[in-house]
PDB file of N, CA and C in Angstrom:
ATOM      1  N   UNK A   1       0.843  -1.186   0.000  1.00  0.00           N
ATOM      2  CA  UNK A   1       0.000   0.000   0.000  1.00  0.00           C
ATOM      3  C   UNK A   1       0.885   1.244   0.000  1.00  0.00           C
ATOM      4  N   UNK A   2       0.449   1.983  -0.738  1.00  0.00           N
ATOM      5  CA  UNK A   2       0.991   3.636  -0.641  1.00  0.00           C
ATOM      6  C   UNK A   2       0.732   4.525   0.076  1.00  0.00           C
ATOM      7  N   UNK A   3       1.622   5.164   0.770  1.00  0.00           N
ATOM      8  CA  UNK A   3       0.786   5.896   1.533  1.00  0.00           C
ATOM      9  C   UNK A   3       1.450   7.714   0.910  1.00  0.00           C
ATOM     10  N   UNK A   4       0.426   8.245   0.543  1.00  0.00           N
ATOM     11  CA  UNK A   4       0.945   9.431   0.139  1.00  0.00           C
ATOM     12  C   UNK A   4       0.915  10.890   1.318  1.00  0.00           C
ATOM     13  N   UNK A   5       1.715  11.889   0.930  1.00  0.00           N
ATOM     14  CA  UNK A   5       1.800  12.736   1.424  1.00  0.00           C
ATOM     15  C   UNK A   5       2.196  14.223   1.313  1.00  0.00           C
ATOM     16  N   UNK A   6       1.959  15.128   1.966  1.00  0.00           N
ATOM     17  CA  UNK A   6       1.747  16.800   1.111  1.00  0.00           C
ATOM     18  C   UNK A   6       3.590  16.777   1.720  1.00  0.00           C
ATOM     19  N   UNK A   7       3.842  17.449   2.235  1.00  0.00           N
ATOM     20  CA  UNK A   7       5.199  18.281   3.198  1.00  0.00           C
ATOM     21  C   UNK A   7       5.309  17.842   4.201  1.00  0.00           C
ATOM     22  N   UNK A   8       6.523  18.353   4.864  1.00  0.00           N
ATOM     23  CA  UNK A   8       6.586  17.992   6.098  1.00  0.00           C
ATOM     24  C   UNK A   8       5.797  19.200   7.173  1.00  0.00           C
ATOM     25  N   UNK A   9       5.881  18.569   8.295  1.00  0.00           N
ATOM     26  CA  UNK A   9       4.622  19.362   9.121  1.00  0.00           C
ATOM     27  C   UNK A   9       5.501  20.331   9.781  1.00  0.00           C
ATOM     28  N   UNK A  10       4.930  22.050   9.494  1.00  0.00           N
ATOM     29  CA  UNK A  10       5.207  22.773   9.879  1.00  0.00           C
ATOM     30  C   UNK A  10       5.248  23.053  11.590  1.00  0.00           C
ATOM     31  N   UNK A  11       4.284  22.105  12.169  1.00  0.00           N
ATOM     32  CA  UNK A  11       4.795  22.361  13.235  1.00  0.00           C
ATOM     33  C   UNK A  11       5.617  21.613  14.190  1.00  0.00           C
ATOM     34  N   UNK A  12       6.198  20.334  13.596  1.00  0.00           N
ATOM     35  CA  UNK A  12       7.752  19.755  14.705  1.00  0.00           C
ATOM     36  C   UNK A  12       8.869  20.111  13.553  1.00  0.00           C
ATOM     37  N   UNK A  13       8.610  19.677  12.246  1.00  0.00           N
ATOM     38  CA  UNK A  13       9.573  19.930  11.204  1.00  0.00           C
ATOM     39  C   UNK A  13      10.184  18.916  11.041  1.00  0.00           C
ATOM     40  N   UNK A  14       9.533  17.770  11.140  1.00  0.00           N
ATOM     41  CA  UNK A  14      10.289  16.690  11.357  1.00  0.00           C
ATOM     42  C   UNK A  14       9.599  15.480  10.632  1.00  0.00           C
ATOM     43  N   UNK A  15       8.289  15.405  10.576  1.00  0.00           N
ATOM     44  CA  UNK A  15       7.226  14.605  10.473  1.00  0.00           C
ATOM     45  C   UNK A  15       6.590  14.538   9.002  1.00  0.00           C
ATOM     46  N   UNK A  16       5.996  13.686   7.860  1.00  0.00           N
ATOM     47  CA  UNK A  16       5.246  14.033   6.856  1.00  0.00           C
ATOM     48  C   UNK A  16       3.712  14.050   7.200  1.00  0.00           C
ATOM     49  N   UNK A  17       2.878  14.912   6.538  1.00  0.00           N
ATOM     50  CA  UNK A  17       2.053  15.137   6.623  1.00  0.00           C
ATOM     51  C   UNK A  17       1.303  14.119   5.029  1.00  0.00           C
ATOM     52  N   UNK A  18       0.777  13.380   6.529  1.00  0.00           N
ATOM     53  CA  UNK A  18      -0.004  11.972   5.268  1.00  0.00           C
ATOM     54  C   UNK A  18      -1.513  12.658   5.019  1.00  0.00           C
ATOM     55  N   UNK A  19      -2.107  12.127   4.005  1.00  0.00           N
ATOM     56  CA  UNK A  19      -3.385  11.981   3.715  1.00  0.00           C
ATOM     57  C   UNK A  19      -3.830  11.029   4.266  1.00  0.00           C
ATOM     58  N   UNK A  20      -5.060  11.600   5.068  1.00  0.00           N
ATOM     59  CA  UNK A  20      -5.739  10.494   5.483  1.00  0.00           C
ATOM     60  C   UNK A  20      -7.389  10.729   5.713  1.00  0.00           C
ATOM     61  N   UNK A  21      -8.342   9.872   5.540  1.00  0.00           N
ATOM     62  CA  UNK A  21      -9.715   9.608   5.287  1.00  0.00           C
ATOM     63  C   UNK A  21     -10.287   9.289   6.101  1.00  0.00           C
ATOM     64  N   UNK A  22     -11.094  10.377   6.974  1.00  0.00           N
ATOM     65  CA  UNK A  22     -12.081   9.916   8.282  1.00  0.00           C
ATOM     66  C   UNK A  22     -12.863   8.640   8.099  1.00  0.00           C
ATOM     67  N   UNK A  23     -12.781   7.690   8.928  1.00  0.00           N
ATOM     68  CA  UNK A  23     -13.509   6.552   8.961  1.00  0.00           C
ATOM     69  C   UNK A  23     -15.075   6.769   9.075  1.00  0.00           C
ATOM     70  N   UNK A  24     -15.914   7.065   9.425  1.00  0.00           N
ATOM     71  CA  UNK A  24     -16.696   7.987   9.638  1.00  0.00           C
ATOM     72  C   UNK A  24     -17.925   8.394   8.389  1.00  0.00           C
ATOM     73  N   UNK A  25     -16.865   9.930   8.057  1.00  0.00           N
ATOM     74  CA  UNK A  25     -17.252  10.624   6.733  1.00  0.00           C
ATOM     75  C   UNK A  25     -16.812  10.740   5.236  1.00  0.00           C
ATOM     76  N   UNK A  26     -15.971   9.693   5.507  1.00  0.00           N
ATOM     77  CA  UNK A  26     -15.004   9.541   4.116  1.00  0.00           C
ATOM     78  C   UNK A  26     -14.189  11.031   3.692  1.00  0.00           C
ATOM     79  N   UNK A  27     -14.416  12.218   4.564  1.00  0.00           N
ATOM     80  CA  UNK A  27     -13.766  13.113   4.415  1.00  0.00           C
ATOM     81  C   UNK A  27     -11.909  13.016   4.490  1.00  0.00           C
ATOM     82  N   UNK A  28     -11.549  14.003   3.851  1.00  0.00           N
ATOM     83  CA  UNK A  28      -9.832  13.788   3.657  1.00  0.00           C
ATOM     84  C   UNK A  28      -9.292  14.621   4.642  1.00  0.00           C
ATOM     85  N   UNK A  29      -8.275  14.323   5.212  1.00  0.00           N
ATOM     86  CA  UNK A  29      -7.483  14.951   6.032  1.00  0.00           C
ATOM     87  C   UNK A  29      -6.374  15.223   6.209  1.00  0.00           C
ATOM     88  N   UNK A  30      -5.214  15.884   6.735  1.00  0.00           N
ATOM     89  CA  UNK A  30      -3.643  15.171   6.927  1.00  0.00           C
ATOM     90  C   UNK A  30      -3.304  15.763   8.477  1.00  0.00           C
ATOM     91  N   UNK A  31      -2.587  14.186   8.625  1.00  0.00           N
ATOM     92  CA  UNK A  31      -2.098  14.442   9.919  1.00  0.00           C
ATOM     93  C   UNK A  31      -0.210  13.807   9.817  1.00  0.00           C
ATOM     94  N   UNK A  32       0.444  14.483  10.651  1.00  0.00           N
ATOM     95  CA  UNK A  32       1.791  14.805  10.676  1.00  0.00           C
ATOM     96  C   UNK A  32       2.265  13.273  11.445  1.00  0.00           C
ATOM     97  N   UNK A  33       2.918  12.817  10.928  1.00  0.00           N
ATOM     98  CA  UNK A  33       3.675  10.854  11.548  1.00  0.00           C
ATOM     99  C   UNK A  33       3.809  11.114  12.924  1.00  0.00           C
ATOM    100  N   UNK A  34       4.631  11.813  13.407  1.00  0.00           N
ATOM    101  CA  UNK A  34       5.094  12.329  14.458  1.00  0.00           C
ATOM    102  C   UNK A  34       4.614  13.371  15.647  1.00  0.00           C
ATOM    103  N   UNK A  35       4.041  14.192  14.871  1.00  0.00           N
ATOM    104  CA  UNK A  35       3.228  14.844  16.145  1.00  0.00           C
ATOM    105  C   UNK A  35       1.950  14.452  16.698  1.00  0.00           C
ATOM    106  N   UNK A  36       1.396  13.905  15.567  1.00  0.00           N
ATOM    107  CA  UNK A  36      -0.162  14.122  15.265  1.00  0.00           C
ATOM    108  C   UNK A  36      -0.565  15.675  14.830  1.00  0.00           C
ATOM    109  N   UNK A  37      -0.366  16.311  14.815  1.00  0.00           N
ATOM    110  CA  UNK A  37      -1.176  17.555  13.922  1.00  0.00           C
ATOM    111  C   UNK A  37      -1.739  17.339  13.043  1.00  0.00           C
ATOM    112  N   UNK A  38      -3.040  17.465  13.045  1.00  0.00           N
ATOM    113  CA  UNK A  38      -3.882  17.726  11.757  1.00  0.00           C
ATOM    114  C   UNK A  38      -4.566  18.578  11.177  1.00  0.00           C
ATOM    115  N   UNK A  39      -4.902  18.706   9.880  1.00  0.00           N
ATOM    116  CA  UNK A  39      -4.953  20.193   9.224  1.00  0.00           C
ATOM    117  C   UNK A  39      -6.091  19.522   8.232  1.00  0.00           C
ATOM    118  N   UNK A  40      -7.250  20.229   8.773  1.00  0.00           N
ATOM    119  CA  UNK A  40      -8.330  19.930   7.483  1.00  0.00           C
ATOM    120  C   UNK A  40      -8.111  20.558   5.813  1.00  0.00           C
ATOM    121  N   UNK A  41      -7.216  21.009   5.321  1.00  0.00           N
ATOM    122  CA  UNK A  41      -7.225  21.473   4.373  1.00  0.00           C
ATOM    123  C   UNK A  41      -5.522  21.125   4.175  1.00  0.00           C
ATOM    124  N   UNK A  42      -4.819  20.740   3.055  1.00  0.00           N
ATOM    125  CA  UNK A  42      -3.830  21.525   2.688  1.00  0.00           C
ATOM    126  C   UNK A  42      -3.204  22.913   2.472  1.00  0.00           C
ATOM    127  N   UNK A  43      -4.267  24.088   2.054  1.00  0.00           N
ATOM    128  CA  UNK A  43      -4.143  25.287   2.343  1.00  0.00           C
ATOM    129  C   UNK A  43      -3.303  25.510   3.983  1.00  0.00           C
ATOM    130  N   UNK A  44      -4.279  24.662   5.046  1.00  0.00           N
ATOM    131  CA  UNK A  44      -4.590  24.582   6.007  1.00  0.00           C
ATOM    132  C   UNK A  44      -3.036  25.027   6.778  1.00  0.00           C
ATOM    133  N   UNK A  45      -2.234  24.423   6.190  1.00  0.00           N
ATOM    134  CA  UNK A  45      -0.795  23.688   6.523  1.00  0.00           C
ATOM    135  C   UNK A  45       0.192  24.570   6.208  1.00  0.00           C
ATOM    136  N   UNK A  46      -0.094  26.410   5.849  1.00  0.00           N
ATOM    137  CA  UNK A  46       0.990  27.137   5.868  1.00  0.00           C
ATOM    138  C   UNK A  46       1.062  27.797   6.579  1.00  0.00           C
ATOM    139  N   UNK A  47       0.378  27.592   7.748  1.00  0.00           N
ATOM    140  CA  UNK A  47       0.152  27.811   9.629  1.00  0.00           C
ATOM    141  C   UNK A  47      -0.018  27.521  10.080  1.00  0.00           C
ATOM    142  N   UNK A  48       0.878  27.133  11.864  1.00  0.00           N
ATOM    143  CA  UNK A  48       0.935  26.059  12.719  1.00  0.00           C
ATOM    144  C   UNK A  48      -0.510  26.446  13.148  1.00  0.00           C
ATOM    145  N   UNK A  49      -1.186  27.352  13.626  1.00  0.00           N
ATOM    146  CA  UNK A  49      -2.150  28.193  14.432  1.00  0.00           C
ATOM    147  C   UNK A  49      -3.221  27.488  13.044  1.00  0.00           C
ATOM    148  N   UNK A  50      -3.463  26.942  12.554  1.00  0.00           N
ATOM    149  CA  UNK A  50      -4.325  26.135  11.388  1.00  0.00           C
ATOM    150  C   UNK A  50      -4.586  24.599  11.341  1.00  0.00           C
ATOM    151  N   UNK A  51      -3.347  24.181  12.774  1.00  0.00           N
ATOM    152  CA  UNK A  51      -3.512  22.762  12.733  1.00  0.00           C
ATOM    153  C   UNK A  51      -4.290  22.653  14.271  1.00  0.00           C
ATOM    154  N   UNK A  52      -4.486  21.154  14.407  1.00  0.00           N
ATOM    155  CA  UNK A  52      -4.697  20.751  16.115  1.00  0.00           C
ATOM    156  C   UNK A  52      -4.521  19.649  16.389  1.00  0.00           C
ATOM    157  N   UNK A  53      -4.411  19.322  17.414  1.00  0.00           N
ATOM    158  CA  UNK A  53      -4.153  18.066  18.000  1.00  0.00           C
ATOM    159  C   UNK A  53      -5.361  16.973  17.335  1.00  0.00           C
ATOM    160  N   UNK A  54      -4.936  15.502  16.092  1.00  0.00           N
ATOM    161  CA  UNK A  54      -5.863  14.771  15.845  1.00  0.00           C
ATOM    162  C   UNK A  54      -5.762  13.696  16.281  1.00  0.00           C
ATOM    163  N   UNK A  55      -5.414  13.029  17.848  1.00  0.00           N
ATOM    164  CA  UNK A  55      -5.016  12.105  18.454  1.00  0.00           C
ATOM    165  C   UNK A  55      -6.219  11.188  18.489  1.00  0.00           C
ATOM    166  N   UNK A  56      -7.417  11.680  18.114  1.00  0.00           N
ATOM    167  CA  UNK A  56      -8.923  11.322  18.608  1.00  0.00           C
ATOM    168  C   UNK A  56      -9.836  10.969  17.064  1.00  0.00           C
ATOM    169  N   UNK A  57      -8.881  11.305  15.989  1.00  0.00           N
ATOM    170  CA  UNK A  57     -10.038  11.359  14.622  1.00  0.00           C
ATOM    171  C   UNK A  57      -9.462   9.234  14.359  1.00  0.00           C
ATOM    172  N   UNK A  58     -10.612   8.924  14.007  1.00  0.00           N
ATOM    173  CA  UNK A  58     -10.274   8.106  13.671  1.00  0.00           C
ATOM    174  C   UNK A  58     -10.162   7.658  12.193  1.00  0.00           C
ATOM    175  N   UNK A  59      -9.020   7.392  11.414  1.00  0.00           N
ATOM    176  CA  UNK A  59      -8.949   7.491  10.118  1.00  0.00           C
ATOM    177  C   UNK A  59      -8.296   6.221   9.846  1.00  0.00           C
ATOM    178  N   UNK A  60      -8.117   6.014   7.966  1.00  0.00           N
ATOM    179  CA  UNK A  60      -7.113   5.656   7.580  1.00  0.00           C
ATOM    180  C   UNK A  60      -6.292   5.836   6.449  1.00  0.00           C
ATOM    181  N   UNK A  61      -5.226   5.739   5.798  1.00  0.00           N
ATOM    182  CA  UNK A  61      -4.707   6.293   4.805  1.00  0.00           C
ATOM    183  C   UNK A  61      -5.164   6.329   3.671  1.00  0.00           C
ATOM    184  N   UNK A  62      -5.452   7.772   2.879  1.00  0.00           N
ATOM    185  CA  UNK A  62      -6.317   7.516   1.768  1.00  0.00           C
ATOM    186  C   UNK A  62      -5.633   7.543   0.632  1.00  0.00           C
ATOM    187  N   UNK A  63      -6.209   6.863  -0.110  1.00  0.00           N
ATOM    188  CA  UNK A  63      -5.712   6.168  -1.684  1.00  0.00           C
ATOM    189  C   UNK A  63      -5.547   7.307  -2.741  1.00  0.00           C
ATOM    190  N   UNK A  64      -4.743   6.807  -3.745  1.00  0.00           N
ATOM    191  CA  UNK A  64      -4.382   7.840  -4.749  1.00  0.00           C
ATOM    192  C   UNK A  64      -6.022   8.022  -5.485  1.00  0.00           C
ATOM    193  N   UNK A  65      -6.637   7.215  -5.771  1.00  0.00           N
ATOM    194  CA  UNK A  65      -8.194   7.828  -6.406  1.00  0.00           C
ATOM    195  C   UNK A  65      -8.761   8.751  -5.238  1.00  0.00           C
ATOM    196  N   UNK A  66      -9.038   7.979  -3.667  1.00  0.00           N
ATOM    197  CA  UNK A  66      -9.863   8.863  -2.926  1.00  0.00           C
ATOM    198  C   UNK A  66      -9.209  10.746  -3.250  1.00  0.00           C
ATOM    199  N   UNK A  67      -7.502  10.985  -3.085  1.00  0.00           N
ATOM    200  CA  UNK A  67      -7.171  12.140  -3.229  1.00  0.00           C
ATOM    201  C   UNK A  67      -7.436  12.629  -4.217  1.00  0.00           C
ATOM    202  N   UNK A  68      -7.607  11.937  -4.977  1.00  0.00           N
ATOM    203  CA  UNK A  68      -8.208  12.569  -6.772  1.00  0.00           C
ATOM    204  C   UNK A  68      -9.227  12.817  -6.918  1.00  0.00           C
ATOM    205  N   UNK A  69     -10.495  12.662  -6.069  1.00  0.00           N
ATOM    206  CA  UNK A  69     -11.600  12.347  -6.077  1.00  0.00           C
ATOM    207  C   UNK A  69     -11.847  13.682  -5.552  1.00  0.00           C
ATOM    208  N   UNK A  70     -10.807  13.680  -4.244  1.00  0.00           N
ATOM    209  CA  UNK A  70     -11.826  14.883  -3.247  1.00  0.00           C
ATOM    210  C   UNK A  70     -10.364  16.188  -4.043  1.00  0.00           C
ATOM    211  N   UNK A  71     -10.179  16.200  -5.306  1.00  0.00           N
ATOM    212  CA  UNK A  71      -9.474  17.194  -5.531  1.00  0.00           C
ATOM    213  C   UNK A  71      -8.049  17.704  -5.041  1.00  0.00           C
ATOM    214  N   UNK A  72      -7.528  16.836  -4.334  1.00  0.00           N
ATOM    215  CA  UNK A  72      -6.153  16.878  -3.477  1.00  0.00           C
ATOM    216  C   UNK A  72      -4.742  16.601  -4.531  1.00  0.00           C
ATOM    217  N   UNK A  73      -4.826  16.548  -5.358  1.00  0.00           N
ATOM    218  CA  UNK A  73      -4.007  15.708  -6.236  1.00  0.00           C
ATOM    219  C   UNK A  73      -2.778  16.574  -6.452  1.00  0.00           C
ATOM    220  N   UNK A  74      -2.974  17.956  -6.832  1.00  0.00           N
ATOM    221  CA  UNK A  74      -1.940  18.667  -6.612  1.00  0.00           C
ATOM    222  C   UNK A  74      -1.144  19.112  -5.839  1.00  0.00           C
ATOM    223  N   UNK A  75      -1.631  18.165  -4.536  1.00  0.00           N
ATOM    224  CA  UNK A  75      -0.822  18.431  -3.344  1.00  0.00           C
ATOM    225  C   UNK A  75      -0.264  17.484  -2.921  1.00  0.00           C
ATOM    226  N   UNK A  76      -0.561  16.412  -3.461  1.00  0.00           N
ATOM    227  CA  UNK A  76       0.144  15.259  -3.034  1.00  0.00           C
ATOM    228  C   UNK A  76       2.225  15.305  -3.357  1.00  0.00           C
ATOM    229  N   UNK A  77       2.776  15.645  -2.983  1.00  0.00           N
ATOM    230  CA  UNK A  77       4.405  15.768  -2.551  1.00  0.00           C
ATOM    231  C   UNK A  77       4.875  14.584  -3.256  1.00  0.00           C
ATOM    232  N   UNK A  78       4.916  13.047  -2.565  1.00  0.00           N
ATOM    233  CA  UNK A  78       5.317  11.867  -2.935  1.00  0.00           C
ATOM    234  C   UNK A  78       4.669  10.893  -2.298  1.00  0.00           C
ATOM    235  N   UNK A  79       4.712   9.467  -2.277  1.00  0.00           N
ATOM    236  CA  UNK A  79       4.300   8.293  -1.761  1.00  0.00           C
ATOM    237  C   UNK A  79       5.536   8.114  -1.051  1.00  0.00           C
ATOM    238  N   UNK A  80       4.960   6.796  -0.464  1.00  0.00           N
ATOM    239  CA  UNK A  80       6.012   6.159   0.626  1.00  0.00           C
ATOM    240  C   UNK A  80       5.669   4.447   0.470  1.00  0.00           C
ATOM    241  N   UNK A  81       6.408   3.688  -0.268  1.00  0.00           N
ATOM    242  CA  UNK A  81       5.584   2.195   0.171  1.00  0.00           C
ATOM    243  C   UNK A  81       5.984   1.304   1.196  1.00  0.00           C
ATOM    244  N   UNK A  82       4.423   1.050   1.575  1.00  0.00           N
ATOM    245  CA  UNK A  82       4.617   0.353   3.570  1.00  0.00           C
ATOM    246  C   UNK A  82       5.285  -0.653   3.512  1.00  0.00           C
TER     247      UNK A  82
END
């Protein structure tokens, strides 16, 4: 599986910021490997004061169609395979 991702997360600087798909609402999200920060938008993600703690969303990594689907595609950075 692939797991894709925008940048690294502006707020440890350390972490990629994956795409990922509320279990839930099928809505898209990204949250940071390492901190957990999550940022409902990619926009979202060119201010720390834009993210929050997503220790509690329950998701899982979303697929190169789901990001294409919900319009994310130009933000996708690179993959990673698990």
């Amino acid at each position: 599986m692939m797991k894709y991702w925008h940048k690294i997360c502006p707020r440890c600087v350390e972490g990629r910021l994956f795409f990922m798909k509320h279990d839930d609402s099928d809505a898209l999200f990204l949250t940071c490997e390492e901190c957990e920060c999550t940022y409902k938008h990619p926009d979202d993600t060119t201010s720390v004061e834009n993210g929050f703690l997503g220790i509690d969303i329950e998701g899982e990594f979303a697929t190169k169609d789901e990001i294409s689907e919900g319009r994310w595609k130009d933000y996708a950075a690179d993959s990673s395979p698990e």
